[in-house]
PDB file of N, CA and C in Angstrom:
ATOM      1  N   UNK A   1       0.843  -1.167   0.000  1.00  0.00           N
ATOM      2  CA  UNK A   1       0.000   0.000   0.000  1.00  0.00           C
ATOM      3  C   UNK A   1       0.895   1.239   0.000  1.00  0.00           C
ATOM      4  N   UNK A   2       0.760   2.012  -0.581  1.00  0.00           N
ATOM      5  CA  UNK A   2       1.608   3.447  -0.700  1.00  0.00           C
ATOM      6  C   UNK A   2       0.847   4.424   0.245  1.00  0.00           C
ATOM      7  N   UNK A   3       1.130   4.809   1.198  1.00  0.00           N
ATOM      8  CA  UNK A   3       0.564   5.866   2.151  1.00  0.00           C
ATOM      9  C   UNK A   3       0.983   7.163   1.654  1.00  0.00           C
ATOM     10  N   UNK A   4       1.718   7.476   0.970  1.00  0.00           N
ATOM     11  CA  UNK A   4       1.805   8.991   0.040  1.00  0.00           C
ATOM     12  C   UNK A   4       0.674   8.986  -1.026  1.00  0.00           C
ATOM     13  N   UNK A   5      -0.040   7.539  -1.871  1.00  0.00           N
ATOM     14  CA  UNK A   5      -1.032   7.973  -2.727  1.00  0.00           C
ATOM     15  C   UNK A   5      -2.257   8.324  -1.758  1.00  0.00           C
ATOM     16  N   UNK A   6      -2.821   7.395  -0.382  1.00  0.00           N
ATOM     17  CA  UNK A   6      -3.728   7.704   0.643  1.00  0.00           C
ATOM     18  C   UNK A   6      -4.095   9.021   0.301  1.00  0.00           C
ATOM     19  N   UNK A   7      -2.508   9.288   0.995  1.00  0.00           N
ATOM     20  CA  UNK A   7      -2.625  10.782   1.856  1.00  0.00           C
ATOM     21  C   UNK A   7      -3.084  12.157   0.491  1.00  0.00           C
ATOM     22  N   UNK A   8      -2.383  11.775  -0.490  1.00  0.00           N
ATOM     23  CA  UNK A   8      -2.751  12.551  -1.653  1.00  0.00           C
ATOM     24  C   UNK A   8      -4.798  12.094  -1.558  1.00  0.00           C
ATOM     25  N   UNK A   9      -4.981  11.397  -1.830  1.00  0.00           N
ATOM     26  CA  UNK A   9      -6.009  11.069  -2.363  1.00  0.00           C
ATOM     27  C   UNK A   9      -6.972  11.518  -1.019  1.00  0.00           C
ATOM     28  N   UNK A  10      -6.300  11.562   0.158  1.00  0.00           N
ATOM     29  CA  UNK A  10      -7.629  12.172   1.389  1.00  0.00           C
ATOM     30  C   UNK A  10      -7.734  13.515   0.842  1.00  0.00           C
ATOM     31  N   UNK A  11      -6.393  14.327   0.835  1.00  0.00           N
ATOM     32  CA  UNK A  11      -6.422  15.379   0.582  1.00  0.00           C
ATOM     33  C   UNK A  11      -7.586  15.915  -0.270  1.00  0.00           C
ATOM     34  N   UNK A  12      -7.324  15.422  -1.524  1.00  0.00           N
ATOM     35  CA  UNK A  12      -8.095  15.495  -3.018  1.00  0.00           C
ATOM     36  C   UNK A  12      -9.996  15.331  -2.410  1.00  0.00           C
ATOM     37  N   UNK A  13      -9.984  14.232  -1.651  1.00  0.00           N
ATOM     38  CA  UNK A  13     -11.444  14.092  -1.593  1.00  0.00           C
ATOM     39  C   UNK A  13     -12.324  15.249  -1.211  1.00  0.00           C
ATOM     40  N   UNK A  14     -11.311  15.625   0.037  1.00  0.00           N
ATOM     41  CA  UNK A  14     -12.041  16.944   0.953  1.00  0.00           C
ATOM     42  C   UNK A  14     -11.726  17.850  -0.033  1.00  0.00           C
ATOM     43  N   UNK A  15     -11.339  18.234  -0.529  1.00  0.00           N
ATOM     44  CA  UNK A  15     -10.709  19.596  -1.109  1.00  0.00           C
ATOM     45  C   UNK A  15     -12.001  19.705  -2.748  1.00  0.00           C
ATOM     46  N   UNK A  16     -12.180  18.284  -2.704  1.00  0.00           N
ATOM     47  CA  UNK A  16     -12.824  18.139  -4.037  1.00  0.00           C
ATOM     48  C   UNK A  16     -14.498  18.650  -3.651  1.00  0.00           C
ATOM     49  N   UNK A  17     -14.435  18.219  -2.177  1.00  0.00           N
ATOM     50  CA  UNK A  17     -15.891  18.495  -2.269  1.00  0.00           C
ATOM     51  C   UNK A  17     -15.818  19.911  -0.901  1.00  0.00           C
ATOM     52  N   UNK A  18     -14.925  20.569  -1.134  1.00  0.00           N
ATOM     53  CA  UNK A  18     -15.331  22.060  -1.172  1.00  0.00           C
ATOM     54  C   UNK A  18     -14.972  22.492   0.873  1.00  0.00           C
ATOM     55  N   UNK A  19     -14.585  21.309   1.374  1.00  0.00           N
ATOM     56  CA  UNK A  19     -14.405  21.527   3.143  1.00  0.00           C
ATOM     57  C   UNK A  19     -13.165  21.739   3.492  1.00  0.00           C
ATOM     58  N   UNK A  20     -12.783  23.098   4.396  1.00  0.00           N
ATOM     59  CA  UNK A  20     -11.628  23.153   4.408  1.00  0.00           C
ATOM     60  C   UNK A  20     -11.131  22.294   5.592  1.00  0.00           C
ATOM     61  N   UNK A  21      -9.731  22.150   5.900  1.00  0.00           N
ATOM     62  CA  UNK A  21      -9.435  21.486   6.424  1.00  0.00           C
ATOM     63  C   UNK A  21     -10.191  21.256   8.484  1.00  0.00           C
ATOM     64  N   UNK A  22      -9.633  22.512   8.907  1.00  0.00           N
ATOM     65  CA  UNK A  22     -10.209  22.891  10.177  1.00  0.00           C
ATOM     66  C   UNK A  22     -11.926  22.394  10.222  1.00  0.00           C
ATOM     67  N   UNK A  23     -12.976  22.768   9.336  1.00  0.00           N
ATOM     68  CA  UNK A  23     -14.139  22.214   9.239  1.00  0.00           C
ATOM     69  C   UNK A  23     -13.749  20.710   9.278  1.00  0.00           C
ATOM     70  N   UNK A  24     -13.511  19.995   8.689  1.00  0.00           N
ATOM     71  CA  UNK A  24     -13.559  19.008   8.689  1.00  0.00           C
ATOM     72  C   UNK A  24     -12.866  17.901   9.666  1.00  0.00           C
ATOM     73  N   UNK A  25     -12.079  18.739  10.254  1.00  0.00           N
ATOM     74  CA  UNK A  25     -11.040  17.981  11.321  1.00  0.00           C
ATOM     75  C   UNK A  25     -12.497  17.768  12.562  1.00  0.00           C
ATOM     76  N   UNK A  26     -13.088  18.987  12.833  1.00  0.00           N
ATOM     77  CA  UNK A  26     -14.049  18.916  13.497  1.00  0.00           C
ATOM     78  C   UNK A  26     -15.059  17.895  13.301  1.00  0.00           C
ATOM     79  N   UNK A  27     -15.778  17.892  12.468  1.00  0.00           N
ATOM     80  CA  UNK A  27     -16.712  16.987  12.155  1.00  0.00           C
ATOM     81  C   UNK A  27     -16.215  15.593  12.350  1.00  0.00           C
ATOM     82  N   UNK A  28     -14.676  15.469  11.991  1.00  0.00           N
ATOM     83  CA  UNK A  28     -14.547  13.727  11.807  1.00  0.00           C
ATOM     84  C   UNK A  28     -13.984  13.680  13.468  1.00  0.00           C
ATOM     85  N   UNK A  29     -13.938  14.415  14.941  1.00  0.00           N
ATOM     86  CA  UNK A  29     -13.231  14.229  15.755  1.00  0.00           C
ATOM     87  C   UNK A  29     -11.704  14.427  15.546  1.00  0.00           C
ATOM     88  N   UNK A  30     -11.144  14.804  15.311  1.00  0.00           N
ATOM     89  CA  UNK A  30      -9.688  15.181  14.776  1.00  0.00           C
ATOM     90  C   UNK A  30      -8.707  16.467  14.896  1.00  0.00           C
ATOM     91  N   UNK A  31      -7.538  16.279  15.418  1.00  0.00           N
ATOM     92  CA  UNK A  31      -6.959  17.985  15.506  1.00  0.00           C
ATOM     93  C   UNK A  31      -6.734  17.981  13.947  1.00  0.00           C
ATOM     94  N   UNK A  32      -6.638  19.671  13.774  1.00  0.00           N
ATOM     95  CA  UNK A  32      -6.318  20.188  12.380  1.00  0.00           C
ATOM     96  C   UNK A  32      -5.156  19.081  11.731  1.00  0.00           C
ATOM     97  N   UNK A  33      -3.978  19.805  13.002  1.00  0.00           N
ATOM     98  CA  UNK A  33      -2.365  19.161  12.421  1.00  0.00           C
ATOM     99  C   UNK A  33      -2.243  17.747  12.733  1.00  0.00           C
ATOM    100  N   UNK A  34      -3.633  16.729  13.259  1.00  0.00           N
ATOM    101  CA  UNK A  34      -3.635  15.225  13.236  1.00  0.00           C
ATOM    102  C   UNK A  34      -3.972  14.948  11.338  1.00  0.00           C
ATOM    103  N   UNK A  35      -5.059  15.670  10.975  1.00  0.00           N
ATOM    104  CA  UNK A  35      -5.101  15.834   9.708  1.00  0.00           C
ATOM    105  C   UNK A  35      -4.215  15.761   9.104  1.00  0.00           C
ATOM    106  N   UNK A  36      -3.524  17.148   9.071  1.00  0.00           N
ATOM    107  CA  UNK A  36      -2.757  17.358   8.070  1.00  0.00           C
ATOM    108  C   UNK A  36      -1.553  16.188   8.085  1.00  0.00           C
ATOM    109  N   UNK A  37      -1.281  15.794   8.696  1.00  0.00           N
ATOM    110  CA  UNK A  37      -0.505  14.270   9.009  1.00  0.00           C
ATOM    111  C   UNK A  37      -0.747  13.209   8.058  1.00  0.00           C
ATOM    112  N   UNK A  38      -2.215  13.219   8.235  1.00  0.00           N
ATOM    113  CA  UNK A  38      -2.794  12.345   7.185  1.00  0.00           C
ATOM    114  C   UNK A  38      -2.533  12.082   5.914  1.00  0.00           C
ATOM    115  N   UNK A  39      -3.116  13.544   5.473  1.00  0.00           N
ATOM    116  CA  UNK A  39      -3.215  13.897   4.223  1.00  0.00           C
ATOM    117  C   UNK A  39      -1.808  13.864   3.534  1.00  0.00           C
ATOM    118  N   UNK A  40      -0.604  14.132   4.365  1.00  0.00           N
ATOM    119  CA  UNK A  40       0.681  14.639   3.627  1.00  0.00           C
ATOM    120  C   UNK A  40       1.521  12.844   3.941  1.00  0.00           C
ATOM    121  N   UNK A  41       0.120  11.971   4.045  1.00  0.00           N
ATOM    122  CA  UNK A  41       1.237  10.558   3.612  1.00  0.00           C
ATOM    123  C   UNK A  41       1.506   9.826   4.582  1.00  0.00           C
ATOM    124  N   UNK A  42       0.810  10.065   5.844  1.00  0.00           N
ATOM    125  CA  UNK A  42       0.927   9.136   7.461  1.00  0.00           C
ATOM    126  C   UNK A  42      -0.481   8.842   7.758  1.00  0.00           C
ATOM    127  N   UNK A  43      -1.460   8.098   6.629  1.00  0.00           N
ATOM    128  CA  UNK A  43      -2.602   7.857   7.233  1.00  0.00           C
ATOM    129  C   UNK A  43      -2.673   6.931   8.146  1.00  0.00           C
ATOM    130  N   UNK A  44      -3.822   6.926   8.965  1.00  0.00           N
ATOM    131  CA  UNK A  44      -4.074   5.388   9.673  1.00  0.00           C
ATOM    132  C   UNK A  44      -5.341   5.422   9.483  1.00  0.00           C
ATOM    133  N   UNK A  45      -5.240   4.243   9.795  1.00  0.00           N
ATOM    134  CA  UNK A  45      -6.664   3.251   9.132  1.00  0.00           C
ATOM    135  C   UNK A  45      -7.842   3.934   9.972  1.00  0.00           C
ATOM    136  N   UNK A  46      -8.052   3.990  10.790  1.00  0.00           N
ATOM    137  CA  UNK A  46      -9.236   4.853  11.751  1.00  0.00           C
ATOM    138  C   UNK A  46      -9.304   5.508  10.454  1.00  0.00           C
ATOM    139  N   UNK A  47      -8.343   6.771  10.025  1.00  0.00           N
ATOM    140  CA  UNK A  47      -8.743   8.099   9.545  1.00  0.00           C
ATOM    141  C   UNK A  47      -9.291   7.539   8.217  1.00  0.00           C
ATOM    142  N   UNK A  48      -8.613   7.023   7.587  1.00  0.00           N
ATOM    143  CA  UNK A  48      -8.830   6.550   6.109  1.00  0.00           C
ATOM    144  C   UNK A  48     -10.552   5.785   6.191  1.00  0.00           C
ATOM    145  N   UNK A  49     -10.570   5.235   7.520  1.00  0.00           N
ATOM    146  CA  UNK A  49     -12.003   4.636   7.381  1.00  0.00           C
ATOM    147  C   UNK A  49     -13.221   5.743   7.889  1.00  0.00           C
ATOM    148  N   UNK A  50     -12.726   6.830   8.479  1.00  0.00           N
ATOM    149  CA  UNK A  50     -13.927   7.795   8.466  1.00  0.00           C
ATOM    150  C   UNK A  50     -14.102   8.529   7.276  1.00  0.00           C
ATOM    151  N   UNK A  51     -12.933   8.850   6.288  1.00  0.00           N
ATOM    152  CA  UNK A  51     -12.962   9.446   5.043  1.00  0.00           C
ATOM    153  C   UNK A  51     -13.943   8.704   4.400  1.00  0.00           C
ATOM    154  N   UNK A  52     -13.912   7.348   3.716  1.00  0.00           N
ATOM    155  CA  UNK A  52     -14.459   6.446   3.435  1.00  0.00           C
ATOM    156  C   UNK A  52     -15.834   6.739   3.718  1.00  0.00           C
ATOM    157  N   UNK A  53     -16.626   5.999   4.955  1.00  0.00           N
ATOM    158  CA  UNK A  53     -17.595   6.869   5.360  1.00  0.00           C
ATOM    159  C   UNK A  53     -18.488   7.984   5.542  1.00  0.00           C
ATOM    160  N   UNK A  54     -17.526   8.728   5.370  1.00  0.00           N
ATOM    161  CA  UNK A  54     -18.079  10.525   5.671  1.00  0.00           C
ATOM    162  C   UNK A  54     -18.442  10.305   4.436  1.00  0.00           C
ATOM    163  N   UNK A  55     -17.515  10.292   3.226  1.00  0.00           N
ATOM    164  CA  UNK A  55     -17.332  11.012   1.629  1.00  0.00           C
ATOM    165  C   UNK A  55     -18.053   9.593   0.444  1.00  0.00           C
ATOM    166  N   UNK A  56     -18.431   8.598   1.629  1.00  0.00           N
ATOM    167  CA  UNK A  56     -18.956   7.103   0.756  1.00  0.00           C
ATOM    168  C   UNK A  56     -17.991   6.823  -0.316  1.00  0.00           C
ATOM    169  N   UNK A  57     -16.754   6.789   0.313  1.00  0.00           N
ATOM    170  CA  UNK A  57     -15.720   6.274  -0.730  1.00  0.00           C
ATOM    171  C   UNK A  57     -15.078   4.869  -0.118  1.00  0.00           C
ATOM    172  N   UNK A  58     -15.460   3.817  -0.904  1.00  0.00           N
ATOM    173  CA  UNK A  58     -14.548   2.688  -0.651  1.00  0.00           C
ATOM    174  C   UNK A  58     -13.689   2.827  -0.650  1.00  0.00           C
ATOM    175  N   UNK A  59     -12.840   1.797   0.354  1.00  0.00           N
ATOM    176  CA  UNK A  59     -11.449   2.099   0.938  1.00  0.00           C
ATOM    177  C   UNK A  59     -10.625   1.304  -0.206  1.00  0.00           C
ATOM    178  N   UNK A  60     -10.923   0.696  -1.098  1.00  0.00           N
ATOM    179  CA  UNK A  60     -10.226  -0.274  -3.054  1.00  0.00           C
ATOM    180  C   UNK A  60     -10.310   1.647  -2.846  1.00  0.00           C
ATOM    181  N   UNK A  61     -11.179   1.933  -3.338  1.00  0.00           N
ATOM    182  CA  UNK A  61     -10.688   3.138  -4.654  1.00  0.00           C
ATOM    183  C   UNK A  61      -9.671   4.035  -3.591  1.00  0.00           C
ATOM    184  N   UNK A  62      -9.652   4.401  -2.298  1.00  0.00           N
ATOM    185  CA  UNK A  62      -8.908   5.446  -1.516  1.00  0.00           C
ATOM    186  C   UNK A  62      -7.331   4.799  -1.690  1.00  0.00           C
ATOM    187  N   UNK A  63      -7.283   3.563  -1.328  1.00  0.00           N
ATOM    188  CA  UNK A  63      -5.580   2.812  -0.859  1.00  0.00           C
ATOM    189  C   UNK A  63      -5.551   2.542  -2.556  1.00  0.00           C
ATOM    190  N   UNK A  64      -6.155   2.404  -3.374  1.00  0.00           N
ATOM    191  CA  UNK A  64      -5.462   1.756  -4.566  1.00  0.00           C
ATOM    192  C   UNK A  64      -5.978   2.691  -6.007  1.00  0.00           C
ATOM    193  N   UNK A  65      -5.867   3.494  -6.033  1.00  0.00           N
ATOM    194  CA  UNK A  65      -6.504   4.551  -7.392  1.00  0.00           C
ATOM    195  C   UNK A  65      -6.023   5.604  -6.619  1.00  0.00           C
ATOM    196  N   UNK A  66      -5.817   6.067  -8.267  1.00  0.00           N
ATOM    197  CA  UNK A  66      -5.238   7.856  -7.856  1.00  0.00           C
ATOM    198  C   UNK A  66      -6.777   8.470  -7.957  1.00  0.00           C
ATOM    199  N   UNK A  67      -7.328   9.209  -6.872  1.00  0.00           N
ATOM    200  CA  UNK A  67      -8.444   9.816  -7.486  1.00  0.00           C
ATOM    201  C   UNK A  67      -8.217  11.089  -7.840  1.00  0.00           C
ATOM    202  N   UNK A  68      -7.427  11.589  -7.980  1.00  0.00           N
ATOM    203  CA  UNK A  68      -6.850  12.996  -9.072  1.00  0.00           C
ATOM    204  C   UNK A  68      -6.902  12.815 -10.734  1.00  0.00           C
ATOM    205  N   UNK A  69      -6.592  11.692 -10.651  1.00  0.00           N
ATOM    206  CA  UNK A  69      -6.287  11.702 -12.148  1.00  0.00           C
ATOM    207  C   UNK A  69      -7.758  10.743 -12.896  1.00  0.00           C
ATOM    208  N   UNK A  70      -8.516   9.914 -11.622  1.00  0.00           N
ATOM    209  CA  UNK A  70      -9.436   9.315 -11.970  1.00  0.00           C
ATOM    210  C   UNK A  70     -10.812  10.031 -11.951  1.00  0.00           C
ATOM    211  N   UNK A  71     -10.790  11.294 -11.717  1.00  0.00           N
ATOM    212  CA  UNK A  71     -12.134  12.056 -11.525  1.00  0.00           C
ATOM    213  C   UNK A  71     -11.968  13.038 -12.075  1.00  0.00           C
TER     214      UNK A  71
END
């Protein structure tokens, strides 16, 4: 599993659908800079599975597809 495509691809999701980061750290339980952790390529599975959830993205397309280049 590549945790730099994850973290790209959390990034991309939120950003795609318009929430900035701080909003969203809130909503999922999360500090800002636990986020930004995430996103820049240190996911963990908790986070990756509330993304999933929140954004109804299977965790095949999050760990294994670029969704930048696929949307």
């Amino acid at each position: 599993m590549d945790s730099k495509l994850i973290g790209r691809n959390l990034k991309h999701i939120r950003i795609s659908k318009g929430i900035k980061r701080d909003d969203f750290s809130e909503k999922i339980n999360l500090s800002s800079a636990c986020l930004a952790k995430q996103e820049q390529g240190n996911p963990a599975l908790n986070v990756v599975i509330r993304y999933s959830k929140y954004f109804n993205i299977s965790l095949d397309d999050i760990c294994h597809k670029d969704l930048k280049i696929n949307n």
